[in-house]
Protein backbone atom coordinates (compact mmCIF):
# COMPACT_ATOMS: atom_id res chain seq x y z
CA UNK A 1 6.88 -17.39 -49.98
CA UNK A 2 6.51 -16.69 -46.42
CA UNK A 3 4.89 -13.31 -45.08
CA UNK A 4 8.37 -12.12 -44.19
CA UNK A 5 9.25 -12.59 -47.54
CA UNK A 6 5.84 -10.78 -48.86
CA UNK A 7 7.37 -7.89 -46.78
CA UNK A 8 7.03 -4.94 -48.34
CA UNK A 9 11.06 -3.79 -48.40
CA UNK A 10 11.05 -0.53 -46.23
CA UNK A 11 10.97 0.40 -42.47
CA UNK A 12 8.26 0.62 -40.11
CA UNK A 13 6.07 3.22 -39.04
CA UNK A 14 7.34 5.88 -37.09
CA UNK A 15 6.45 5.06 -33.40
CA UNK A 16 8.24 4.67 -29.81
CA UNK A 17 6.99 3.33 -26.58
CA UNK A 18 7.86 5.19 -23.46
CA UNK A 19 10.54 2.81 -21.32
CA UNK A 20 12.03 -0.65 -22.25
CA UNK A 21 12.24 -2.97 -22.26
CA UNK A 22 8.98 -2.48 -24.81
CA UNK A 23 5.91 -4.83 -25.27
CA UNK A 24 5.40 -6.52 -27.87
CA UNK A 25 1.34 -6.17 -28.35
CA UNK A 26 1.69 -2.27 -28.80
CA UNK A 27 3.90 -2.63 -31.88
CA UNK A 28 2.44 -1.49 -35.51
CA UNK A 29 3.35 -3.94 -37.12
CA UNK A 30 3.21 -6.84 -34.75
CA UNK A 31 6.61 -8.58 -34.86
CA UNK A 32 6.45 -11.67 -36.96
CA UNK A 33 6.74 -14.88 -35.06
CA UNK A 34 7.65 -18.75 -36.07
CA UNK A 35 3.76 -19.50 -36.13
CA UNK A 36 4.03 -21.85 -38.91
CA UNK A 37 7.28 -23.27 -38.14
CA UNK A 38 7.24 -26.99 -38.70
CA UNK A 39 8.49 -29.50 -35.69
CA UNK A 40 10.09 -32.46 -35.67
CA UNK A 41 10.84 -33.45 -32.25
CA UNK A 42 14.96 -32.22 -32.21
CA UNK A 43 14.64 -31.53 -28.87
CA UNK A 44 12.00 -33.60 -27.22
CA UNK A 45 12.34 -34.23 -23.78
CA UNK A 46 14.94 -31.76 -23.36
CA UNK A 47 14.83 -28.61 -21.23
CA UNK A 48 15.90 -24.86 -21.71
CA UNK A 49 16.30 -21.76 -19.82
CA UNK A 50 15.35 -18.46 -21.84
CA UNK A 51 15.89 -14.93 -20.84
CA UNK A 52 14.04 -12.30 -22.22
CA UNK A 53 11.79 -15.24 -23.23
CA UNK A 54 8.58 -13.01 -23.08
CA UNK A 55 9.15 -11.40 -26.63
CA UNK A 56 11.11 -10.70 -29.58
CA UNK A 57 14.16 -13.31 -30.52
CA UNK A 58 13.17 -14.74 -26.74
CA UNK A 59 9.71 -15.55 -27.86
CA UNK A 60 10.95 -16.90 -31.32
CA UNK A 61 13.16 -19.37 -29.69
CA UNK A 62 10.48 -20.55 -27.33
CA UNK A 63 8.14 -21.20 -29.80
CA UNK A 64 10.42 -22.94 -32.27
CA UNK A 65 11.56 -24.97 -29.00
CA UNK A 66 7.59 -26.14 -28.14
CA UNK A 67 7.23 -27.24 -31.59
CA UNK A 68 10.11 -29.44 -31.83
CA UNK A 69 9.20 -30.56 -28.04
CA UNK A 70 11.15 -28.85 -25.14
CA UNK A 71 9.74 -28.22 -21.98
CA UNK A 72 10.48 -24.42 -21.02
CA UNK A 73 11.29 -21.64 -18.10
CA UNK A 74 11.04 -18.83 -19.69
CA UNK A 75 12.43 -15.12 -17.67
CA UNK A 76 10.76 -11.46 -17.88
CA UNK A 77 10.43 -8.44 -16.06
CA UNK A 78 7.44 -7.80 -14.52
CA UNK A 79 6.31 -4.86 -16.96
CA UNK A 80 6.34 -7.76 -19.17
CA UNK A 81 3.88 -10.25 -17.78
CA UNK A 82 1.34 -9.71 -20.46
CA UNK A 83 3.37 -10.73 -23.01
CA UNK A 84 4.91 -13.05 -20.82
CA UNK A 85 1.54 -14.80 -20.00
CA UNK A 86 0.90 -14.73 -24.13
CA UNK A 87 3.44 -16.50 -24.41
CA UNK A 88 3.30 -19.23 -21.98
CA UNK A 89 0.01 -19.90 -23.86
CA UNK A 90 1.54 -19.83 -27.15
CA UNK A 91 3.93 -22.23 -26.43
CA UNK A 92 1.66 -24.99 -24.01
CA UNK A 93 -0.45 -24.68 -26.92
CA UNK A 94 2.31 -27.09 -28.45
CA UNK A 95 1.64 -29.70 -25.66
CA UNK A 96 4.50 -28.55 -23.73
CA UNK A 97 5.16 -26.95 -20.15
CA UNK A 98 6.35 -23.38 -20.03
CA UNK A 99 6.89 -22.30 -16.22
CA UNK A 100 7.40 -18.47 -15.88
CA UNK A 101 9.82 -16.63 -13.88
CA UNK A 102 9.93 -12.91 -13.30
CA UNK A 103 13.12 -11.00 -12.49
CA UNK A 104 16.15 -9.10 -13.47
CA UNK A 105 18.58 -11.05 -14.80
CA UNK A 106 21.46 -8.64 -13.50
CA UNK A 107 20.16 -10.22 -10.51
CA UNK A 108 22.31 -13.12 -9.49
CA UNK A 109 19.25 -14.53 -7.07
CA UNK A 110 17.34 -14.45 -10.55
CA UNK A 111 19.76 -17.22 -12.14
CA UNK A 112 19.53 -18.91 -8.84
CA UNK A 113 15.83 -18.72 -9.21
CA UNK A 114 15.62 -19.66 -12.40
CA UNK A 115 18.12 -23.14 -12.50
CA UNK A 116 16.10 -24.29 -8.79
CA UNK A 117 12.51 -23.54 -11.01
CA UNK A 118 14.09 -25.73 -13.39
CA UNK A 119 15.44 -28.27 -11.19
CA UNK A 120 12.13 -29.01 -9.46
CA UNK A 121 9.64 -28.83 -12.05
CA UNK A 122 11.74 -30.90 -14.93
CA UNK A 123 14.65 -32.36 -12.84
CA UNK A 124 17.25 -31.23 -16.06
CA UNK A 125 18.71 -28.39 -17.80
CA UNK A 126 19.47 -28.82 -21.13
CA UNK A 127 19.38 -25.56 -23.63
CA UNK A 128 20.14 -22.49 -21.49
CA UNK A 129 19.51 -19.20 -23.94
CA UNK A 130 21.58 -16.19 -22.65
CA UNK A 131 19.17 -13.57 -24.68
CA UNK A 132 18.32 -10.42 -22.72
CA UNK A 133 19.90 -7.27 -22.77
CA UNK A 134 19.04 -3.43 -22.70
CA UNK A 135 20.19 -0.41 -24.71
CA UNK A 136 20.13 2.99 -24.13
CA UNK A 137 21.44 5.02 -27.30
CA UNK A 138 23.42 8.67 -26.53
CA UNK A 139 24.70 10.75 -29.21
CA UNK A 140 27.76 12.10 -27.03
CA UNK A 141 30.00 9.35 -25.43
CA UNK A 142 30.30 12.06 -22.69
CA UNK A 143 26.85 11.90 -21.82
CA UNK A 144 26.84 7.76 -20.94
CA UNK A 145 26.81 8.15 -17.26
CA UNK A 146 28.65 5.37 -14.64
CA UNK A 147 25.19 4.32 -13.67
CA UNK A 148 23.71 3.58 -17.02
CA UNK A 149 27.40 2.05 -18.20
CA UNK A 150 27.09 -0.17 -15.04
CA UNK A 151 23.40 -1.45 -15.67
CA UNK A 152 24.19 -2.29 -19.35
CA UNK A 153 27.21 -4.39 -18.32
CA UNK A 154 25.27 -6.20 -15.54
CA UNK A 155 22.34 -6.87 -17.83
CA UNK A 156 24.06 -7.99 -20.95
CA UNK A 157 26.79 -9.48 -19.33
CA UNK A 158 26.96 -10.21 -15.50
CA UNK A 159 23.43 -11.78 -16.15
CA UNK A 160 25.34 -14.41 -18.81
CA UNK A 161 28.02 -15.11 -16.26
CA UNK A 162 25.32 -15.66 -13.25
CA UNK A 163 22.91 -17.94 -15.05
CA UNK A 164 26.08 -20.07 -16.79
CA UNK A 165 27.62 -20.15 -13.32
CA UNK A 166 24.74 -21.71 -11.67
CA UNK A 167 23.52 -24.04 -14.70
CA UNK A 168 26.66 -25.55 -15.63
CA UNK A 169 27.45 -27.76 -12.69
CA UNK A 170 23.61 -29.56 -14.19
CA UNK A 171 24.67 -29.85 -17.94
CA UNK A 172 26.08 -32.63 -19.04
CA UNK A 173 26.93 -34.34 -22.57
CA UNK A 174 25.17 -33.15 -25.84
CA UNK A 175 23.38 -30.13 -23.73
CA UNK A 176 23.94 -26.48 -25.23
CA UNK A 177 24.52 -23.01 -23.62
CA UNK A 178 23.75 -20.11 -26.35
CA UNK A 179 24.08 -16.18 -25.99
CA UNK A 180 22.46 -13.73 -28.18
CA UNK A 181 25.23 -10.75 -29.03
CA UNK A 182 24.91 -8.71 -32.24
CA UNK A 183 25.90 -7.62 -35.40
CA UNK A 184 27.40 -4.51 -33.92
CA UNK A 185 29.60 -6.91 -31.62
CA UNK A 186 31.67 -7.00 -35.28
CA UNK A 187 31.26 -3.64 -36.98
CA UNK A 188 30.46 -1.07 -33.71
CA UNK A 189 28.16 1.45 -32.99
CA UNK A 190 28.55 4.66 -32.50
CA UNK A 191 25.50 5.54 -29.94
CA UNK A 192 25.36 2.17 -28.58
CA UNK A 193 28.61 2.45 -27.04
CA UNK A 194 28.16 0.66 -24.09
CA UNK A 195 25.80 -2.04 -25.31
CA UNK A 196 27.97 -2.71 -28.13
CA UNK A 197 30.79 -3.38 -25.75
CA UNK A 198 28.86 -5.95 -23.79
CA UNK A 199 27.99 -7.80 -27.18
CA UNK A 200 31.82 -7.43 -28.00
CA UNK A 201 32.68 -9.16 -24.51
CA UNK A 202 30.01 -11.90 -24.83
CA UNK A 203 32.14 -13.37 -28.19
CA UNK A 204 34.92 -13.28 -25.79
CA UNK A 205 32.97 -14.93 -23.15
CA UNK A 206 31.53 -17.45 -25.64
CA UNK A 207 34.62 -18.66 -27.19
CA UNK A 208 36.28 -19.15 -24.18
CA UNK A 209 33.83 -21.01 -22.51
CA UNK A 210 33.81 -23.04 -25.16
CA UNK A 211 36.89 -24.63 -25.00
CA UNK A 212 36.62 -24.43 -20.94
CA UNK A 213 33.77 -27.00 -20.96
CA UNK A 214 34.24 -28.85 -23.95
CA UNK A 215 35.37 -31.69 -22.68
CA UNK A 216 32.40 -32.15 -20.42
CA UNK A 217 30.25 -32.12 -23.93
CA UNK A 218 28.59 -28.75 -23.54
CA UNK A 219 28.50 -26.44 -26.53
CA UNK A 220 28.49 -23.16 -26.24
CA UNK A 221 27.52 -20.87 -29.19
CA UNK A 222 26.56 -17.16 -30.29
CA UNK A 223 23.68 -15.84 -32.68
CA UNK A 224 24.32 -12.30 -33.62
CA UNK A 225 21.23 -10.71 -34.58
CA UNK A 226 21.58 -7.77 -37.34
CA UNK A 227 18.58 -4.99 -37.15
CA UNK A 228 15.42 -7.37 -36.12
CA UNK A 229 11.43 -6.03 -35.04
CA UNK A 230 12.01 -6.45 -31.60
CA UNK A 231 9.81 -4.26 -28.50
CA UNK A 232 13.77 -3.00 -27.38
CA UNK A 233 13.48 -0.99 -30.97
CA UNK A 234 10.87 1.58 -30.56
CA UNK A 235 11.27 1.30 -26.46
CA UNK A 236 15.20 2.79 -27.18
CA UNK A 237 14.98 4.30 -30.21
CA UNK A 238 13.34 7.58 -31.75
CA UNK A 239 10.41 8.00 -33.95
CA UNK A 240 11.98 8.81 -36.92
CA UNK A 241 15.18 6.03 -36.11
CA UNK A 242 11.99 3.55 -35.80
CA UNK A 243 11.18 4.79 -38.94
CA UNK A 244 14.60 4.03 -41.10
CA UNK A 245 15.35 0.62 -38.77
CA UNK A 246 16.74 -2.09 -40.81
CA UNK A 247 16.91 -0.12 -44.01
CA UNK A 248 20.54 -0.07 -44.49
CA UNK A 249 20.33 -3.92 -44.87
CA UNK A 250 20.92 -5.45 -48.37
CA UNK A 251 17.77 -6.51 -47.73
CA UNK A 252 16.58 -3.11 -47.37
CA UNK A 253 14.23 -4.15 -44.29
CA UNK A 254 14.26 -4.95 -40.74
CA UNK A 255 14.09 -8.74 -39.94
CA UNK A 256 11.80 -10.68 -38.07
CA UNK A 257 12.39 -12.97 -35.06
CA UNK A 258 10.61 -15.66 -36.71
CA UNK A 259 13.56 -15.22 -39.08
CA UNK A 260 16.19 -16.14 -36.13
CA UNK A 261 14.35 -18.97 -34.29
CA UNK A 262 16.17 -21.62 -36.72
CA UNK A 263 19.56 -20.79 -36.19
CA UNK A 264 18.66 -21.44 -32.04
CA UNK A 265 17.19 -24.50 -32.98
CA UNK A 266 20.45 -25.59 -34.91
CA UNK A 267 22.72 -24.84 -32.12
CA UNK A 268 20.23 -26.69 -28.90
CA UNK A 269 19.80 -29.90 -31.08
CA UNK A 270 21.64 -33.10 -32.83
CA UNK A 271 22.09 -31.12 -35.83
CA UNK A 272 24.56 -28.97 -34.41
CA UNK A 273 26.82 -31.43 -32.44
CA UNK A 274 30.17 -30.45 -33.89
CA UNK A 275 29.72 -26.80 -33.38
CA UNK A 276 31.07 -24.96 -30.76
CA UNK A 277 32.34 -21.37 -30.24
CA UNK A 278 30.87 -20.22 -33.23
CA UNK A 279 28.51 -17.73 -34.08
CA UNK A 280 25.77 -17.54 -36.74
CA UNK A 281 24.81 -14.25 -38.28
CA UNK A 282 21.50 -13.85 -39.15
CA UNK A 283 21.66 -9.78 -40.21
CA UNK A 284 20.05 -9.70 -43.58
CA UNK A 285 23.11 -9.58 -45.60
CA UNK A 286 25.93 -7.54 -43.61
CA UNK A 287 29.09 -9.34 -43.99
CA UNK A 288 31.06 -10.22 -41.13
CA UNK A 289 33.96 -12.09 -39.94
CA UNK A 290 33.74 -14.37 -37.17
């Protein structure tokens, strides 16, 4: 069994950080990460682009990348540069480059930023991850004000557009673009209004992409995470919310980004080279239809 698995079933302790997007070294427990995932070089000499690559799912999927050989350039906000910086070591502990690069993703000089870093450290893109996003929970749907709708939309969404719109043009055959939505993309949620719709829009956005760019040989793909330990839960949430997280699950717990990192790896390599416009749930036993 893995320590995930040794889990005891349950929540967390009841805790909350003061502003997102959360870091990850102030969480009780510490979010479990693929530490002991096993490489096999799937995507050795290839490149990727990860937002929100500092912690959580983003850290996840760079580690799982390292270990089965990418080089990475990996996006945070600046709040985030210590976890940021713990995970550029993480993942060149794997023998691998990670090159760091700070900025807001509803930005569009970020995605510019982040396809030139790419371009003239590595000379390829390969595996662009589409993975941060922000949530701000309200009880009334009167209460979600134009400015916080607005910054939702241009984080979870305009950011996807921007960074696809300036790394397509360098993909080519067999490369891979994937977006993180959600499990409430499927069943709603009724005080993440706003963030739900963006996760809605991105299997919209996905799909159609898909079939846009197929016939250059780019996949494009969806994970959609159920409840997971991630520094955006007690950074949004309340105490006693951080408290019951992941609960309602079959599963009865919240689950781990170590416990997502595979389903990334699937869609970036060779194993996944007749999927496209799909999504994989990983959501600890919600059923869905895709």
């Amino acid at each position: 069994m893995t320590n995930v698995e040794n889990k005891q079933v349950g929540g967390t302790p009841a805790q909350t950080q003061p502003s997102q997007p959360g870091i990850e070294s102030k969480m009780n427990p510490l979010p479990t990460q693929p530490y002991e995932y096993s490489g096999s070089d799937k995507l050795k000499g290839k490149v990727a682009i990860i937002t929100g690559g500092d912690s959580g799912i983003g850290r996840a999927v760079a580690i799982a990348y390292a270990k089965e050989g990418a080089n990475l350039v990996i996006n945070y906000l600046e709040k985030e540069q210590s976890d940021a910086e713990e995970t550029k070591q993480l993942v060149e502990k794997e023998g691998v480059q990670a090159i760091l690069v700070e900025g807001d993703i509803g930005d569009y000089e970020t995605s510019k930023k982040l396809v030139k870093t790419a371009l003239d450290h590595f000379q390829q893109i390969n595996i662009v991850v589409n993975n941060a996003a922000v949530q701000y929970p309200v009880d009334s749907f009167l209460d979600i004000t134009v400015e916080q709708w607005d910054k939702t939309f241009r984080t979870n969404l305009d950011g996807i557009f921007y960074l696809c719109k300036e790394a397509v043009p360098h993909l080519g055959q067999g490369d891979s673009i994937i977006c993180t939505t959600s499990v409430n993309a499927y069943r709603g949620h009724s005080i993440l209004i706003d963030y739900t719709s963006t996760k809605g829009a991105i299997v919209g956005f996905v799909r159609s992409l898909a079939q846009n760019i197929a016939d250059r040989g780019i996949r494009v793909n969806m994970v959609a995470p159920g409840p997971i330990w991630t520094p955006l839960i007690p950074s949004t949430f309340d105490a006693d919310q951080v408290a019951e997280f992941g609960t309602e699950t079959p599963l009865k717990r919240p689950g781990q980004p170590s416990e997502l990192a595979g389903a990334y790896v699937l869609l970036a390599s060779q194993d996944g080279t007749y999927i496209t416009g799909q999504c994989i749930h990983v959501n600890g036993g919600g059923t869905m239809c895709s």
